[in-house]
N, C-alpha and C. Protein backbone atom coordinates (compact mmCIF):
# COMPACT_ATOMS: atom_id res chain seq x y z
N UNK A 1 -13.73 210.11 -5.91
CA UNK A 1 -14.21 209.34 -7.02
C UNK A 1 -14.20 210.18 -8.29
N UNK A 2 -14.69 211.65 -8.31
CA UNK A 2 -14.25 212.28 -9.27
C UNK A 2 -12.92 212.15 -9.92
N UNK A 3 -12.35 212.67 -9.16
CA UNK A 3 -10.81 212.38 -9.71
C UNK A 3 -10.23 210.77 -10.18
N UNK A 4 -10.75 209.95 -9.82
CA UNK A 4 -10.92 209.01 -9.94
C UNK A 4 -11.60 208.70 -11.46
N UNK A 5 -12.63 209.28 -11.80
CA UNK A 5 -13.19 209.30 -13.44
C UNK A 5 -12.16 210.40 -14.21
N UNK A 6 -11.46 211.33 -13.65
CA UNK A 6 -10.80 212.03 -14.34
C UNK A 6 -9.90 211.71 -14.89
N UNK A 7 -8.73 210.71 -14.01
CA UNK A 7 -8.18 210.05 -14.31
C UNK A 7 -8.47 209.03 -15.35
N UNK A 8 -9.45 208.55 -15.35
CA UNK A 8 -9.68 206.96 -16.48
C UNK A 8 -9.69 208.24 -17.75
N UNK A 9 -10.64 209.08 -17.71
CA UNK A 9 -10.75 209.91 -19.13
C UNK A 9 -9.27 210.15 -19.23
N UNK A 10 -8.36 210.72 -18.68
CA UNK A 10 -6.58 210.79 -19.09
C UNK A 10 -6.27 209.55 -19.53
N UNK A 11 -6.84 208.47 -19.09
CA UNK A 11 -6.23 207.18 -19.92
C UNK A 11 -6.49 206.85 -20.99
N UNK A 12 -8.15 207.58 -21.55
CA UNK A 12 -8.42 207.04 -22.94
C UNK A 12 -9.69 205.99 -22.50
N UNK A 13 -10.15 206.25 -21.15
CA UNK A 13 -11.06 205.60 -21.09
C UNK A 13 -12.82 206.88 -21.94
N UNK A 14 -13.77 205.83 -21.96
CA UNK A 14 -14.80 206.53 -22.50
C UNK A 14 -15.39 207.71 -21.88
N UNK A 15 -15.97 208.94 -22.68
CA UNK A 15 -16.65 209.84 -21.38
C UNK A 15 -18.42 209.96 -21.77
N UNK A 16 -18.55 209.16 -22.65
CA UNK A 16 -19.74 208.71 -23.03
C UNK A 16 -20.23 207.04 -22.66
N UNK A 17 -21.07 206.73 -21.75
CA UNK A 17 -21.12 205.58 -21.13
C UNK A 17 -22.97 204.82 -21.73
N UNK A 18 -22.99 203.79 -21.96
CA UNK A 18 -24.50 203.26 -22.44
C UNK A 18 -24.73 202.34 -21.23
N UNK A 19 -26.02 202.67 -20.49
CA UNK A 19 -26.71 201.83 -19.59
C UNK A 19 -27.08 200.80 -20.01
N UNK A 20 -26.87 199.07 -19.14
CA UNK A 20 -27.12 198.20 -19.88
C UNK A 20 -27.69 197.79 -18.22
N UNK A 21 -29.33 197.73 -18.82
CA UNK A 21 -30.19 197.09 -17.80
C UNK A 21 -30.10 195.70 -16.96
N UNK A 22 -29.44 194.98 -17.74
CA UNK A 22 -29.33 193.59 -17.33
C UNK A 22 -28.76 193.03 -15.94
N UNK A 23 -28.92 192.43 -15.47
CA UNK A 23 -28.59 192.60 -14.10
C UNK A 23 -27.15 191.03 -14.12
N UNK A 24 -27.67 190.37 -14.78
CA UNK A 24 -26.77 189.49 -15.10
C UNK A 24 -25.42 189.83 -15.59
N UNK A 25 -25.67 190.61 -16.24
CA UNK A 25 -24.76 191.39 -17.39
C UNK A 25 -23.76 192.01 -16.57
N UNK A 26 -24.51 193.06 -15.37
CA UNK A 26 -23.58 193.67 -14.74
C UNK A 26 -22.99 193.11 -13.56
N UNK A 27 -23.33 192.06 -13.05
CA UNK A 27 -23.26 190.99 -12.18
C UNK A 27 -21.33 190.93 -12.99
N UNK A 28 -21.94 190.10 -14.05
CA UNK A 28 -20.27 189.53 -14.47
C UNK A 28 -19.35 190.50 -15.12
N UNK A 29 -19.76 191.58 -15.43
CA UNK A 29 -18.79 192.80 -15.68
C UNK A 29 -17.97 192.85 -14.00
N UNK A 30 -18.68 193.40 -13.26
CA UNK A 30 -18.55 193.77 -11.68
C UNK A 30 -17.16 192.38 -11.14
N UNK A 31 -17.95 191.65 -11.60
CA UNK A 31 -16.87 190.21 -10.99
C UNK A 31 -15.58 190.34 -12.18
N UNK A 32 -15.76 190.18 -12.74
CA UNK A 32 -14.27 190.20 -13.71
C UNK A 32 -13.60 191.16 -13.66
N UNK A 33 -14.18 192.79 -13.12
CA UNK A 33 -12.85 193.44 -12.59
C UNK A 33 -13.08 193.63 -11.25
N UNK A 34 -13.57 193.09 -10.45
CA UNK A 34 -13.27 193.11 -9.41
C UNK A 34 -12.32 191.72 -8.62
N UNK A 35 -11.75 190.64 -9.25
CA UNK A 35 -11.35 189.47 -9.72
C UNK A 35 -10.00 189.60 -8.92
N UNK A 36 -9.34 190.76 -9.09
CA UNK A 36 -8.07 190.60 -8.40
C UNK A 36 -7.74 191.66 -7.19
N UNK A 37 -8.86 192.54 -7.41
CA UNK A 37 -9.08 193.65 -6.15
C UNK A 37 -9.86 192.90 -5.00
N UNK A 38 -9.04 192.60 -3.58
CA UNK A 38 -9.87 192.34 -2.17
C UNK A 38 -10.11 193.88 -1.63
N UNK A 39 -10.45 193.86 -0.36
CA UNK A 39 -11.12 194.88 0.21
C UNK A 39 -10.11 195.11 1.03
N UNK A 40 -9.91 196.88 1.22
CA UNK A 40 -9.55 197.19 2.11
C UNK A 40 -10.48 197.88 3.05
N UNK A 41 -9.99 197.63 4.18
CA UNK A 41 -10.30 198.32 5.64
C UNK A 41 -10.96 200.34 5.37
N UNK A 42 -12.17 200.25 5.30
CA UNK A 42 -12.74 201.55 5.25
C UNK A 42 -12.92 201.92 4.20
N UNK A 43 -12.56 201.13 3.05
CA UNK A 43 -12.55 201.40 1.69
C UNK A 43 -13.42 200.89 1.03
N UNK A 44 -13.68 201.13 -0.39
CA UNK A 44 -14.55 200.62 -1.26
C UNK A 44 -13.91 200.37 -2.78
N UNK A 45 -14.45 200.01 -3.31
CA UNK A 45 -13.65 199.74 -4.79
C UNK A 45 -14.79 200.08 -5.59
N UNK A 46 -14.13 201.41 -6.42
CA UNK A 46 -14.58 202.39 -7.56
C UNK A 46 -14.12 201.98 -9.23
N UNK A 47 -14.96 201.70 -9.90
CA UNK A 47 -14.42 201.17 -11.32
C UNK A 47 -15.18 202.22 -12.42
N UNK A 48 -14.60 202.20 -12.92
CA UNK A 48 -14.91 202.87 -14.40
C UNK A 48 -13.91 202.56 -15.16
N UNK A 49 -15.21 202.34 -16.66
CA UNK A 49 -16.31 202.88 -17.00
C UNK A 49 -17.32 201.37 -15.79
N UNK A 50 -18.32 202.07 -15.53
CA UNK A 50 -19.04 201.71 -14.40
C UNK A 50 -19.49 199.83 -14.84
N UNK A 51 -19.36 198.77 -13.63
CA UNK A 51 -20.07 197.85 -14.56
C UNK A 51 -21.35 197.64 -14.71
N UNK A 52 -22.16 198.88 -14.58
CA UNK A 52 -23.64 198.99 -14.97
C UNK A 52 -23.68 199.03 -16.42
N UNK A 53 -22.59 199.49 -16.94
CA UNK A 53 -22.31 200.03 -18.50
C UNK A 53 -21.77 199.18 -19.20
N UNK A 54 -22.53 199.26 -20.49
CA UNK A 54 -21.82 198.43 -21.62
C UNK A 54 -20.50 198.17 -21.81
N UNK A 55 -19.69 199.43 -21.60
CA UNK A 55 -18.33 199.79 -21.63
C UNK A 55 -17.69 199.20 -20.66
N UNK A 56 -18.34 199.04 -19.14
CA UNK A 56 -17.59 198.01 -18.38
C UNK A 56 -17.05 197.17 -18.40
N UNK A 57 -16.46 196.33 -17.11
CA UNK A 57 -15.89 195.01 -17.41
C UNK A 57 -14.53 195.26 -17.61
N UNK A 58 -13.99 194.14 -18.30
CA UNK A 58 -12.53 193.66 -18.62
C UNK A 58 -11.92 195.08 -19.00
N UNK A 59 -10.71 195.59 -18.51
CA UNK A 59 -9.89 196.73 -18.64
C UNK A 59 -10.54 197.95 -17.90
N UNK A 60 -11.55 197.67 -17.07
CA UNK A 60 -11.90 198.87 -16.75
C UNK A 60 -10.61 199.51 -15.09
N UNK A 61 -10.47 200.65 -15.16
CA UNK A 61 -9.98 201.06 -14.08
C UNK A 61 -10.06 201.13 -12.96
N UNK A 62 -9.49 200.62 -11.78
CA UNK A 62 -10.20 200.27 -10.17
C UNK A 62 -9.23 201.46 -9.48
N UNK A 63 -10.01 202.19 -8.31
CA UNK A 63 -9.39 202.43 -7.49
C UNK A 63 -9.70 202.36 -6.13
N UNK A 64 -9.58 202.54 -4.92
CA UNK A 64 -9.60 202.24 -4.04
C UNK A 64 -10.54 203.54 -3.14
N UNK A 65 -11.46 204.24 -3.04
CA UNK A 65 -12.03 205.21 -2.35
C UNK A 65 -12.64 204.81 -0.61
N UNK A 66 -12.77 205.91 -0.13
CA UNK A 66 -13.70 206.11 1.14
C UNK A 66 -14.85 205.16 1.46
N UNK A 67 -15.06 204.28 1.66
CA UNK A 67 -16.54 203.68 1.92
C UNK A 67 -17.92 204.65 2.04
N UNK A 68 -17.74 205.51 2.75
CA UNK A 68 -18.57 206.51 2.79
C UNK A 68 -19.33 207.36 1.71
N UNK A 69 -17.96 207.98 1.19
CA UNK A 69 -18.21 208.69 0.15
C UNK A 69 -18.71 208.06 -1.11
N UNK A 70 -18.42 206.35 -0.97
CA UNK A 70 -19.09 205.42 -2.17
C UNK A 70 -19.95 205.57 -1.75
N UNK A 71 -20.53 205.17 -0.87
CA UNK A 71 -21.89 204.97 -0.48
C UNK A 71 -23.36 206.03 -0.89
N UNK A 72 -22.26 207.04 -0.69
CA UNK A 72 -23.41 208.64 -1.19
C UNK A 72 -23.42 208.69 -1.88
N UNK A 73 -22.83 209.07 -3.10
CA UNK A 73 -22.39 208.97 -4.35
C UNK A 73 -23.12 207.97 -5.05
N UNK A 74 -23.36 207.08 -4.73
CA UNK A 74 -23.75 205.81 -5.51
C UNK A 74 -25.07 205.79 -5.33
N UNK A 75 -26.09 206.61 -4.36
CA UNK A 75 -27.35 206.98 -4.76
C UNK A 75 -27.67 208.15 -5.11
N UNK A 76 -26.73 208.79 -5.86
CA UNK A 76 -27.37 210.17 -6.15
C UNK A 76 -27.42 209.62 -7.86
C-alpha cells in the first residue's frame, strides 16, 4: 500500500490530505471510485487520496492489495 501512495504522489496526486468527518460524504466518495473495481480473490481495494478525505472520490487511484495487509494498516 505504500508503494501504492507513492505511486499516486508520481501522478500528481495530493500529499497533503483534509479529513472530512461525514460519513455520508465518505460513503459516496468510496462508491464512485469503487464503481468499476469488483473484488478479487484475497484482495482488497486501496484508493487514494483516501475516501475519508476531501480530496477523495472521482479520479482517485485504485489498486488492488493483500486483504491482510489492508486490514492492519487500516487500523493503525
Amino acid at each position: 500500500m505504500y508503494e501504492h501512495t507513492l505511486n499516486a504522489f508520481e501522478r500528481g496526486k495530493p500529499t497533503v490530505l483534509h479529513y472530512d468527518r461525514d460519513k455520508d460524504e465518505q460513503d459516496r466518495r468510496r462508491k464512485e471510485v469503487f464503481k468499476d473495481y469488483g473484488w478479487g480473490r484475497g484482495l482488497s481495494r486501496d484508493e487514494y487520496p483516501y475516501a475519508s478525505t476531501k480530496e477523495g472520490g472521482e479520479g482517485a487511484l485504485v489498486a488492488y492489495v493483500p486483504k491482510r495487509e489492508n486490514s492492519i494498516q487500516a487500523g493503525i
